[in-house]
C-alpha atoms as a PDB file:
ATOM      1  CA  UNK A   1       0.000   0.000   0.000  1.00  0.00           C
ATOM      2  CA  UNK A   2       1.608   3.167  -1.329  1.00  0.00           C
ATOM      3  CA  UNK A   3       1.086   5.968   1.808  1.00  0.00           C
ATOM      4  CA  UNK A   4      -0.145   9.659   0.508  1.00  0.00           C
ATOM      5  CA  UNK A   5       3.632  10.708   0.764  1.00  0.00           C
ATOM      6  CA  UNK A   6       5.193   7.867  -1.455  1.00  0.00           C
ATOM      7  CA  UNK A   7       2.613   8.759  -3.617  1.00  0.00           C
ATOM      8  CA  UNK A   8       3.325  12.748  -3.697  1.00  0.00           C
ATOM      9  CA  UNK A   9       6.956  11.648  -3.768  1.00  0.00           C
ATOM     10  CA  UNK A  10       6.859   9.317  -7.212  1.00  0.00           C
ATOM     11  CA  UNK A  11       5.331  12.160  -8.965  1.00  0.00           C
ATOM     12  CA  UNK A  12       7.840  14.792  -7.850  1.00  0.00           C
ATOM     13  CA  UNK A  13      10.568  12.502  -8.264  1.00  0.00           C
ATOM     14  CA  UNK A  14       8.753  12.111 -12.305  1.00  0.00           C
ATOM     15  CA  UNK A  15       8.932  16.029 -12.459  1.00  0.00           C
ATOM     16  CA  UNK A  16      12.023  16.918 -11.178  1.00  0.00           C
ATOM     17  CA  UNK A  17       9.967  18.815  -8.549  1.00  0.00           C
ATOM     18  CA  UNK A  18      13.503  20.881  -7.735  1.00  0.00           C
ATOM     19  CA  UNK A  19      13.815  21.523 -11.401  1.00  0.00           C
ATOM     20  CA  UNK A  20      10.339  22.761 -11.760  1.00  0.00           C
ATOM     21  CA  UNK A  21      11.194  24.940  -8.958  1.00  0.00           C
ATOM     22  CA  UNK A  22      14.198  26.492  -9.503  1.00  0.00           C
ATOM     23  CA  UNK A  23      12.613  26.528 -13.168  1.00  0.00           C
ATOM     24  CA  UNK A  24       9.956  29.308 -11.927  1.00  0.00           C
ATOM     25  CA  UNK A  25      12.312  30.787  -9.421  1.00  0.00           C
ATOM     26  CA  UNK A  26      14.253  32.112 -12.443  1.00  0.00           C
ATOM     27  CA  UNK A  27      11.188  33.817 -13.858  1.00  0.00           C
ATOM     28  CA  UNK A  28      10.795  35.964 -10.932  1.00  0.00           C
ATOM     29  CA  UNK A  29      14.577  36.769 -10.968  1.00  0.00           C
ATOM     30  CA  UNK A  30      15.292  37.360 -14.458  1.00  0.00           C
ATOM     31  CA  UNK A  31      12.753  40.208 -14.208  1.00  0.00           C
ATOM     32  CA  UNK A  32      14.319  41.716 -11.686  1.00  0.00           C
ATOM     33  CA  UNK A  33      17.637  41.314 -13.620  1.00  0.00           C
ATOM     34  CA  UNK A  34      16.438  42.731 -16.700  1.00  0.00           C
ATOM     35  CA  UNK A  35      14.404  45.014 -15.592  1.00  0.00           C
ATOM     36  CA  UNK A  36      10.713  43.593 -16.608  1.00  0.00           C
ATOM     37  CA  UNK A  37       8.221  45.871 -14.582  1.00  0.00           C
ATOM     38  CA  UNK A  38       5.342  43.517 -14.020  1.00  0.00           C
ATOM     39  CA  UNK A  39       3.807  45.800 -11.330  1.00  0.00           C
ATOM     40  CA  UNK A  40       0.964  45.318  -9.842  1.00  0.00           C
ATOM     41  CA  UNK A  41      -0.199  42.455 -12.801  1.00  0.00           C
ATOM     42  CA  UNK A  42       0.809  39.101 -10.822  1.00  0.00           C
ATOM     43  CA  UNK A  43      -1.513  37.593 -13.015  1.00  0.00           C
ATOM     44  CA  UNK A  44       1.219  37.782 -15.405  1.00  0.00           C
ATOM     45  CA  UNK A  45       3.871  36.982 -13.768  1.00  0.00           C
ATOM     46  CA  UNK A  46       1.765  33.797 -12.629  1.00  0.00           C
ATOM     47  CA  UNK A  47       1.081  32.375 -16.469  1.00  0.00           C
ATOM     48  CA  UNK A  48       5.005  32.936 -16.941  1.00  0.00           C
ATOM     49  CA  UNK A  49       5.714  30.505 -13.987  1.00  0.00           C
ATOM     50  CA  UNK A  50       3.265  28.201 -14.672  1.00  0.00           C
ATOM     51  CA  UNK A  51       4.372  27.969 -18.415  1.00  0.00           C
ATOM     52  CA  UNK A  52       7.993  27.178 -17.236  1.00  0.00           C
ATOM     53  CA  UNK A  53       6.897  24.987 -14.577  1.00  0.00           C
ATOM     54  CA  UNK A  54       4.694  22.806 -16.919  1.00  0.00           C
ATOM     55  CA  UNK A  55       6.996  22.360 -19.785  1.00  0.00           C
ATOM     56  CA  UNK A  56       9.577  21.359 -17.471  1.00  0.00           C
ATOM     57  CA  UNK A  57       7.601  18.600 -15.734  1.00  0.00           C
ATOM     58  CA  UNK A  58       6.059  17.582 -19.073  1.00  0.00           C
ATOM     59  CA  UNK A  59       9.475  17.143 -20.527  1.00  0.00           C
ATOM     60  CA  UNK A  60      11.062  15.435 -17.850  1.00  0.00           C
ATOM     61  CA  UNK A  61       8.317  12.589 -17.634  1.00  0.00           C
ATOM     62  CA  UNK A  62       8.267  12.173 -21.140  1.00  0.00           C
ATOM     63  CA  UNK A  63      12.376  12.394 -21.399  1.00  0.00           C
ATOM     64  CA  UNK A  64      12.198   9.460 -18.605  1.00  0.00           C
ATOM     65  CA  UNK A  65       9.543   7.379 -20.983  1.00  0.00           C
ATOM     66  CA  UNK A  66      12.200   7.217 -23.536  1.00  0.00           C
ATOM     67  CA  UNK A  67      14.742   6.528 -21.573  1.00  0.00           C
ATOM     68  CA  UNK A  68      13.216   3.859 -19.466  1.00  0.00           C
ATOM     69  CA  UNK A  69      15.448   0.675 -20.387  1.00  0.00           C
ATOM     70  CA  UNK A  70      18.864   2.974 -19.794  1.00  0.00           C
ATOM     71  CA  UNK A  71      17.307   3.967 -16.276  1.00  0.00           C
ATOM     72  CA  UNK A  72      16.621   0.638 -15.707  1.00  0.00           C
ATOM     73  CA  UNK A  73      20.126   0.180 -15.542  1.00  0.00           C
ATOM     74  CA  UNK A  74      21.296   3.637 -14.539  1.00  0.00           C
ATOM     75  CA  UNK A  75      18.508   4.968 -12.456  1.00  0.00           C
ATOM     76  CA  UNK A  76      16.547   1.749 -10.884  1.00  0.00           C
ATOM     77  CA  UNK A  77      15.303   4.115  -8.132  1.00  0.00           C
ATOM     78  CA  UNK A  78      13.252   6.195 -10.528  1.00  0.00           C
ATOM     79  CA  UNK A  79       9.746   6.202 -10.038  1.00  0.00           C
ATOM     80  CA  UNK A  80       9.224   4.450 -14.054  1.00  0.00           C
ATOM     81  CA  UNK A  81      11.927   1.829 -13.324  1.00  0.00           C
ATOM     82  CA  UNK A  82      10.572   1.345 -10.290  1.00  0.00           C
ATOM     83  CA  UNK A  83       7.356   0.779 -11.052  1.00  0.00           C
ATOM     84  CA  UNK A  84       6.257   2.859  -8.683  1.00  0.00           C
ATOM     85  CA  UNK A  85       4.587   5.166 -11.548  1.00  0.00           C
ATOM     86  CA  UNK A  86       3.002   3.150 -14.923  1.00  0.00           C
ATOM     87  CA  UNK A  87       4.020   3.716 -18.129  1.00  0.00           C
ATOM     88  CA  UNK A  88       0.549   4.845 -19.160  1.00  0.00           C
ATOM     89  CA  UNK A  89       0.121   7.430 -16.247  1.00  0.00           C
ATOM     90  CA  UNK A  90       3.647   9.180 -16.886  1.00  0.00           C
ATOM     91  CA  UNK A  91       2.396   9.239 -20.792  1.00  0.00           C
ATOM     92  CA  UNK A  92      -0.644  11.116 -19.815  1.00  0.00           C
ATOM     93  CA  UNK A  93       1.247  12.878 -17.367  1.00  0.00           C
ATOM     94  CA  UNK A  94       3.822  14.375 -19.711  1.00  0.00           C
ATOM     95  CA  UNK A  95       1.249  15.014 -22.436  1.00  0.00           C
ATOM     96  CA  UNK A  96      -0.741  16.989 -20.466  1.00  0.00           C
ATOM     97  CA  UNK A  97       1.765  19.055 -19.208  1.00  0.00           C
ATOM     98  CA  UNK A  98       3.326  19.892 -22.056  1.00  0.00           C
ATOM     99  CA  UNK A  99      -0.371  20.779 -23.223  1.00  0.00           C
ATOM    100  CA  UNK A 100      -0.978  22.838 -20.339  1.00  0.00           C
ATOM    101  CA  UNK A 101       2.659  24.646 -21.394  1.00  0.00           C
ATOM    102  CA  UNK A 102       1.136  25.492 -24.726  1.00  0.00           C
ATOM    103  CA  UNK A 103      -2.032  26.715 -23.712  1.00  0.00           C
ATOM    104  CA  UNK A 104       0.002  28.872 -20.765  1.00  0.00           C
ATOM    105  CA  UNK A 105       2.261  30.397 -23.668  1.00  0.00           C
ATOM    106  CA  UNK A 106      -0.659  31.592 -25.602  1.00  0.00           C
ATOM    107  CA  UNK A 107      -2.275  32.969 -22.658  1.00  0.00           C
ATOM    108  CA  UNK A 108       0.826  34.948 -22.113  1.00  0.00           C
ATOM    109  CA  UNK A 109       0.428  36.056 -25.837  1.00  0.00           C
ATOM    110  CA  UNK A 110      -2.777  37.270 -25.444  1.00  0.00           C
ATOM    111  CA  UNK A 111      -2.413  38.957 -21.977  1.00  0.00           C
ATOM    112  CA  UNK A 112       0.450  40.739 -22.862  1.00  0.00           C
ATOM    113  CA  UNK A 113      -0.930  42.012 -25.936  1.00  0.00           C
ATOM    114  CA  UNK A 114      -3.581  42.799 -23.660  1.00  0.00           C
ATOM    115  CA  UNK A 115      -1.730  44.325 -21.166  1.00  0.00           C
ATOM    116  CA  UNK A 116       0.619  46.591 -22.594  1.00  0.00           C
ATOM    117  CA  UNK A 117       1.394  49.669 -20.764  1.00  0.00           C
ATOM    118  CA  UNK A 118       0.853  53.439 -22.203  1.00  0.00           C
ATOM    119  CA  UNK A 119       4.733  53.245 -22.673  1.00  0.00           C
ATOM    120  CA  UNK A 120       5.084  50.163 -24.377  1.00  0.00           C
ATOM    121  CA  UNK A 121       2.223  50.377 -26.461  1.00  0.00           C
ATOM    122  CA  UNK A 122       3.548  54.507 -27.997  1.00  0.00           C
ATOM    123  CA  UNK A 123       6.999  52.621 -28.519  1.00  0.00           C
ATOM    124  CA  UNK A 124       5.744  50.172 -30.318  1.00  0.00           C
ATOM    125  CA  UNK A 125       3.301  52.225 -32.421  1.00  0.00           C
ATOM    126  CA  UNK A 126       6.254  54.994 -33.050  1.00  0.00           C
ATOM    127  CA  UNK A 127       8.672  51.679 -33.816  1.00  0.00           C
ATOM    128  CA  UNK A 128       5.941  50.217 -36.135  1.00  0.00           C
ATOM    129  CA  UNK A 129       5.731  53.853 -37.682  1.00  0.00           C
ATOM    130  CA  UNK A 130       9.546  54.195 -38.589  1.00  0.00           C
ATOM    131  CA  UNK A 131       9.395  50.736 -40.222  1.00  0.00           C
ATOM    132  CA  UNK A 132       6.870  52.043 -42.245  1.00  0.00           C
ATOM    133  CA  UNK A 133       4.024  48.990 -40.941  1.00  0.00           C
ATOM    134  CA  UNK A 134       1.680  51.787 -41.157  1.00  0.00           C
ATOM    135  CA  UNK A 135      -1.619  49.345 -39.624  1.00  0.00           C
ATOM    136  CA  UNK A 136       0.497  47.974 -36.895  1.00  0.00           C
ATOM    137  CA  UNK A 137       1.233  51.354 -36.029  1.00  0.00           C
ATOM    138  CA  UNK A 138      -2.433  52.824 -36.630  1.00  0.00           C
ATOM    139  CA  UNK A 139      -3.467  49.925 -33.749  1.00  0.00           C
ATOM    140  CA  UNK A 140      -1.058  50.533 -31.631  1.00  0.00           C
ATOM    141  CA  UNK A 141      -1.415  54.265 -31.272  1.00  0.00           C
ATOM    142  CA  UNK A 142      -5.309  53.184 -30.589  1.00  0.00           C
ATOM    143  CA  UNK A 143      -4.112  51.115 -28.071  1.00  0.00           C
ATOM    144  CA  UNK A 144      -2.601  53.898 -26.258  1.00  0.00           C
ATOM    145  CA  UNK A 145      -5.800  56.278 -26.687  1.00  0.00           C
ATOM    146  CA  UNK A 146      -8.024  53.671 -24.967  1.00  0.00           C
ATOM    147  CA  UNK A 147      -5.311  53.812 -22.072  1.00  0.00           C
ATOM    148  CA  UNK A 148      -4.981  57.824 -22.418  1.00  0.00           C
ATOM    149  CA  UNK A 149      -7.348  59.496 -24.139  1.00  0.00           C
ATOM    150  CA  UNK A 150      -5.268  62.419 -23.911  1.00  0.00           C
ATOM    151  CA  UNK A 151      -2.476  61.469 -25.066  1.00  0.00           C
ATOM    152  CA  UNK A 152      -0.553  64.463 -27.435  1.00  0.00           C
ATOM    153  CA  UNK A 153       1.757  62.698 -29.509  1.00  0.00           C
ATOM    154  CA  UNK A 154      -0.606  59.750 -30.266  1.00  0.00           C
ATOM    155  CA  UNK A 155      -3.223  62.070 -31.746  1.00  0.00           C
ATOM    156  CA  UNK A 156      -0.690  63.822 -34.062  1.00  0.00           C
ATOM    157  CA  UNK A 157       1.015  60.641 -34.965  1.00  0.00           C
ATOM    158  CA  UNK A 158      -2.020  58.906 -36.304  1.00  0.00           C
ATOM    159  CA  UNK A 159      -2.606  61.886 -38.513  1.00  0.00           C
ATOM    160  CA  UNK A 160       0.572  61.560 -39.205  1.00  0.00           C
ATOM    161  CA  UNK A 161      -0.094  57.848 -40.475  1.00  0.00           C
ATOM    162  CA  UNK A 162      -3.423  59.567 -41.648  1.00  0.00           C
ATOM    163  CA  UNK A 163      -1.572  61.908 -44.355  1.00  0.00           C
ATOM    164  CA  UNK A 164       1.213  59.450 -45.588  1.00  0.00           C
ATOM    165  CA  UNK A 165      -2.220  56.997 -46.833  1.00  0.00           C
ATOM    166  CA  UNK A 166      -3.255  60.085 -48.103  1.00  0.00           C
ATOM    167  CA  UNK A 167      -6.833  60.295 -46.087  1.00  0.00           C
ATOM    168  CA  UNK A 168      -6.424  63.719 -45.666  1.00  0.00           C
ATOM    169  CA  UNK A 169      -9.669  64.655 -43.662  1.00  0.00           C
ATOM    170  CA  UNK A 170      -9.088  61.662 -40.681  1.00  0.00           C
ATOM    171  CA  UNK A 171      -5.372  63.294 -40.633  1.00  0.00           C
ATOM    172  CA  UNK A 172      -6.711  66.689 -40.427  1.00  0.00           C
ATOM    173  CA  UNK A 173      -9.383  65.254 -37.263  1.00  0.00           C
ATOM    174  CA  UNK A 174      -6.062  63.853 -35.482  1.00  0.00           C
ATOM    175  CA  UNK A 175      -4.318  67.095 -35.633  1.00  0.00           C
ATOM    176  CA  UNK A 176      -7.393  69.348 -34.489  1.00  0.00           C
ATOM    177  CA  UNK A 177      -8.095  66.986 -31.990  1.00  0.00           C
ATOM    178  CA  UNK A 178      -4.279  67.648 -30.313  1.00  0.00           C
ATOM    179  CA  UNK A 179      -5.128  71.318 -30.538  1.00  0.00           C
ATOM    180  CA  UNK A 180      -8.348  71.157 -28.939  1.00  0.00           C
ATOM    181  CA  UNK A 181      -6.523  68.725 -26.096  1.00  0.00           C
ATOM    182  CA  UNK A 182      -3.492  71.214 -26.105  1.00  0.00           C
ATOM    183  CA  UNK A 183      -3.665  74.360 -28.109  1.00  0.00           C
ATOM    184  CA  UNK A 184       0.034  74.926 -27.519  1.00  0.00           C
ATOM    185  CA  UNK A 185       1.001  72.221 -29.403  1.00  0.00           C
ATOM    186  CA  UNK A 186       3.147  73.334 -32.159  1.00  0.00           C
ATOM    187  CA  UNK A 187       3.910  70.104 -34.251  1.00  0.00           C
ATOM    188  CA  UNK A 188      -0.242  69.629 -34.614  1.00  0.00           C
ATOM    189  CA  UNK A 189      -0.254  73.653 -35.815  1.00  0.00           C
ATOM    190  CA  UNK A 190       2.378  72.664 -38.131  1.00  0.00           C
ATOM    191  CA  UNK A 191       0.818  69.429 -39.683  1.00  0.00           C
ATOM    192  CA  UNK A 192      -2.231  70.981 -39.541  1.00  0.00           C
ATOM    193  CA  UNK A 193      -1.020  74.021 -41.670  1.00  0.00           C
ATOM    194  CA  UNK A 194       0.191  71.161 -44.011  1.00  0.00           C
ATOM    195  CA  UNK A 195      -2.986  69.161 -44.517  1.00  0.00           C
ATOM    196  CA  UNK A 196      -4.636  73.082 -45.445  1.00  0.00           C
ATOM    197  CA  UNK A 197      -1.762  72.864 -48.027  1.00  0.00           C
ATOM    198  CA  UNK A 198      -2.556  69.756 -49.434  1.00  0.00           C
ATOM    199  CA  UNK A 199      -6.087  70.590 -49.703  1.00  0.00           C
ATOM    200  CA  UNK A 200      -5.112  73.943 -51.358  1.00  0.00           C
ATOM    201  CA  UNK A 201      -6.630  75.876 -48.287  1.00  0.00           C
ATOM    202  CA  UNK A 202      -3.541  78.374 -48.326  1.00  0.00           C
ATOM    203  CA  UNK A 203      -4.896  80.661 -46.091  1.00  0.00           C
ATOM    204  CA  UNK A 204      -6.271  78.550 -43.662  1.00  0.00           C
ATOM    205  CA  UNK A 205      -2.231  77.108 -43.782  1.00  0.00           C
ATOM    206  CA  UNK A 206      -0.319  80.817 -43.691  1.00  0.00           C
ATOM    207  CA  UNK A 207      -2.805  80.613 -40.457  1.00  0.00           C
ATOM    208  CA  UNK A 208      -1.730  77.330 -39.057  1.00  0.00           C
ATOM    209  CA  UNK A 209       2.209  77.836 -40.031  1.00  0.00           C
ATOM    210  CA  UNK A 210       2.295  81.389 -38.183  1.00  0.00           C
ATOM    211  CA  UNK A 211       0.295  80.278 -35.020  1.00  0.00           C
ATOM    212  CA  UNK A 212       3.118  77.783 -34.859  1.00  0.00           C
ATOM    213  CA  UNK A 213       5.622  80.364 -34.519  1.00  0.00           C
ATOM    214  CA  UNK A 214       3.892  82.250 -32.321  1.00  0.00           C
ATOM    215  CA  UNK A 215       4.056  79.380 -30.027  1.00  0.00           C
ATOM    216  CA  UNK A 216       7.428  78.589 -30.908  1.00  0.00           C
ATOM    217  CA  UNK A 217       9.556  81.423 -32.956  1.00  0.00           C
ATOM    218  CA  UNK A 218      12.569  79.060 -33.238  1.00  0.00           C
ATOM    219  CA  UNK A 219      10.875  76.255 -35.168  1.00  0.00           C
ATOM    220  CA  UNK A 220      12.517  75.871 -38.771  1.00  0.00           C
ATOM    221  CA  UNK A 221       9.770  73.769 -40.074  1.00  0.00           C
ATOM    222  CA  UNK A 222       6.999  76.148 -39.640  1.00  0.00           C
ATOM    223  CA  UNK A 223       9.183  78.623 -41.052  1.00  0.00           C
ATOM    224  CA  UNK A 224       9.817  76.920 -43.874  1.00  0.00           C
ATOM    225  CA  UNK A 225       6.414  75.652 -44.739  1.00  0.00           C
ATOM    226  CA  UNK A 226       5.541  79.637 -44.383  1.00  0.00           C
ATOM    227  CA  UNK A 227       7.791  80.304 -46.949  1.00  0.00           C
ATOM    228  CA  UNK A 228       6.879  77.928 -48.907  1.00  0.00           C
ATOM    229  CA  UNK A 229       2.600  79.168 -48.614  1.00  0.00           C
ATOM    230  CA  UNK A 230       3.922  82.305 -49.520  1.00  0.00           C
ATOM    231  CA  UNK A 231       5.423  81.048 -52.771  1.00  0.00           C
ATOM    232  CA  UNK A 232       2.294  79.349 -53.522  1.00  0.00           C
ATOM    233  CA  UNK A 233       0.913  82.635 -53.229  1.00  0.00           C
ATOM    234  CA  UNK A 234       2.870  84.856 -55.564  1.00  0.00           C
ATOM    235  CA  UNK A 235       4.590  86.682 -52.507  1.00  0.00           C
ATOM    236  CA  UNK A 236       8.131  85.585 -53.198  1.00  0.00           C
ATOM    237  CA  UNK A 237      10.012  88.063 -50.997  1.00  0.00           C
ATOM    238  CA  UNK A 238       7.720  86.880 -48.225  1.00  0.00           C
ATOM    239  CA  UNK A 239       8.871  83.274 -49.311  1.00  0.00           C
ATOM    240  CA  UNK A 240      12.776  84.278 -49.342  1.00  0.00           C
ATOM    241  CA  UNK A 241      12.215  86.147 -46.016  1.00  0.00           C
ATOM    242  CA  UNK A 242      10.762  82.971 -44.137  1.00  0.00           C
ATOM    243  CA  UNK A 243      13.634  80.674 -46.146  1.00  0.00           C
ATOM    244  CA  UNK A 244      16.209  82.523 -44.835  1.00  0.00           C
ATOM    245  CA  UNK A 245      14.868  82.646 -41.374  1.00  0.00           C
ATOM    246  CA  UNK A 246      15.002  78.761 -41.408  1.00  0.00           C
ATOM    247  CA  UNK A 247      18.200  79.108 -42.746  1.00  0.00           C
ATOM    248  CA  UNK A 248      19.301  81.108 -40.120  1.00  0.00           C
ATOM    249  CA  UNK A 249      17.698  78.573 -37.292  1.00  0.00           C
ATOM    250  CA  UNK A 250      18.641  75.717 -38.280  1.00  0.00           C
ATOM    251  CA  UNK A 251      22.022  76.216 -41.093  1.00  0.00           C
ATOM    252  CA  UNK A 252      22.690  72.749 -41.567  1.00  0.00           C
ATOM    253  CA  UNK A 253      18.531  71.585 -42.443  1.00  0.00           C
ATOM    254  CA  UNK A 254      18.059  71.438 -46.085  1.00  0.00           C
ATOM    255  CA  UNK A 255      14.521  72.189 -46.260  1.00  0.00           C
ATOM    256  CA  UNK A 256      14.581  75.612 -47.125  1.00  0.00           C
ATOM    257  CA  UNK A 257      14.808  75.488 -50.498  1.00  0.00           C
ATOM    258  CA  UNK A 258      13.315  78.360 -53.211  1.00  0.00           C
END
């Protein structure tokens, strides 16, 4: 008659119960070590341990399956050789575990996904956006408005991503929307001034490219997209005039061009 403790015994012994632990032990400190910021989401940190924890105590009882003859020889005191544990149980066993391993890594997948803080989710919408994966980006930067609403750059990106697909009106929401958040906001006066441009709205631009600079006197671009309204206009010494005031802010930019 096996006693409850044999019984737990045989089964840790089939896991490598110190494996399994140390196994999850090194999730917990390899955050730390690397500097993964789980917070206050233990759920998370749970699905990570129990995904290491399972695989390792699937593999072991399926590693010991194969290797039963050898262990036979080498390990008789093994639960398998033994016969302490059947053949059929530890196939189960392992099978399951490794199952349960699968369906904790895609749990991971999806609560990360789920999960992502404001700052991961705006650096991987801006990464997305510099690699040109213009959707990835567009969902990301979504992601980050359901978190924060408010968020500045967000808004002005996705116009951003707005204007290079060339849906001019959605762009032109995004960057009225950061100016309604944050009227100060001189990159959404500039892109806004640029969308008017585009749309052949010059006025409405001239308007958007000088609030810009009344915000922020020093900032080539808007200077250089004035000049460049005025040109459009017919007033070329207006144009020269805010060329060589970009010039002068920034010598080594290349934009300001006649």
């Amino acid at each position: 008659m096996v006693t409850k403790k044999e019984y737990v015994r045989n089964w840790w012994d089939l896991s490598r119960g110190a494996n399994v632990v140390w196994g999850i032990s090194t999730i917990a400190l390899g955050s730390v070590m690397v500097g993964v910021d789980y917070g206050e989401n233990l759920f998370t940190l749970g699905l990570h341990a129990f995904c290491i924890g399972a695989f390792i105590a699937g593999w072991f009882a399926i590693n010991d399956l194969l290797d039963i003859e050898v262990d036979r020889i080498n390990h008789p005191q093994r639960p398998l050789p033994a016969d302490n544990i059947s053949e059929l149980s530890a196939k189960k066993y392992g099978h399951r575990m490794m199952i349960l391993s699968g369906v904790g890594l895609l749990a991971i997948i999806m609560n990360d996904e789920k999960n992502l803080t404001l700052k991961e989710a705006f650096n991987l919408a801006v990464k997305n956006h510099q690699n040109k994966n213009l959707q990835d980006a567009q969902n990301y930067y979504h992601k980050v408005l359901k978190i924060d609403p408010n968020f500045l750059s967000a808004h002005n990106n996705l116009g951003g991503i707005f204007q290079e697909l060339g849906k001019k009106l959605k762009a032109k929401e995004c960057y009225e929307k950061t100016i309604e958040i944050d009227p100060s906001y001189v990159k959404a006066h500039n892109n806004l001034g640029g969308i008017f441009q585009e749309l052949g709205e010059l006025q409405k631009a001239k308007s958007c490219y000088e609030k810009a600079i009344e915000i922020d006197p020093n900032y080539a671009d808007a200077h250089n997209n004035l000049g460049t309204t005025f040109k459009e206009l017919g007033e070329l010494q207006k144009a020269k005039e805010c060329y060589e005031k970009a010039i002068e802010i920034d010598p080594n930019s290349n934009m300001a061009l006649f």
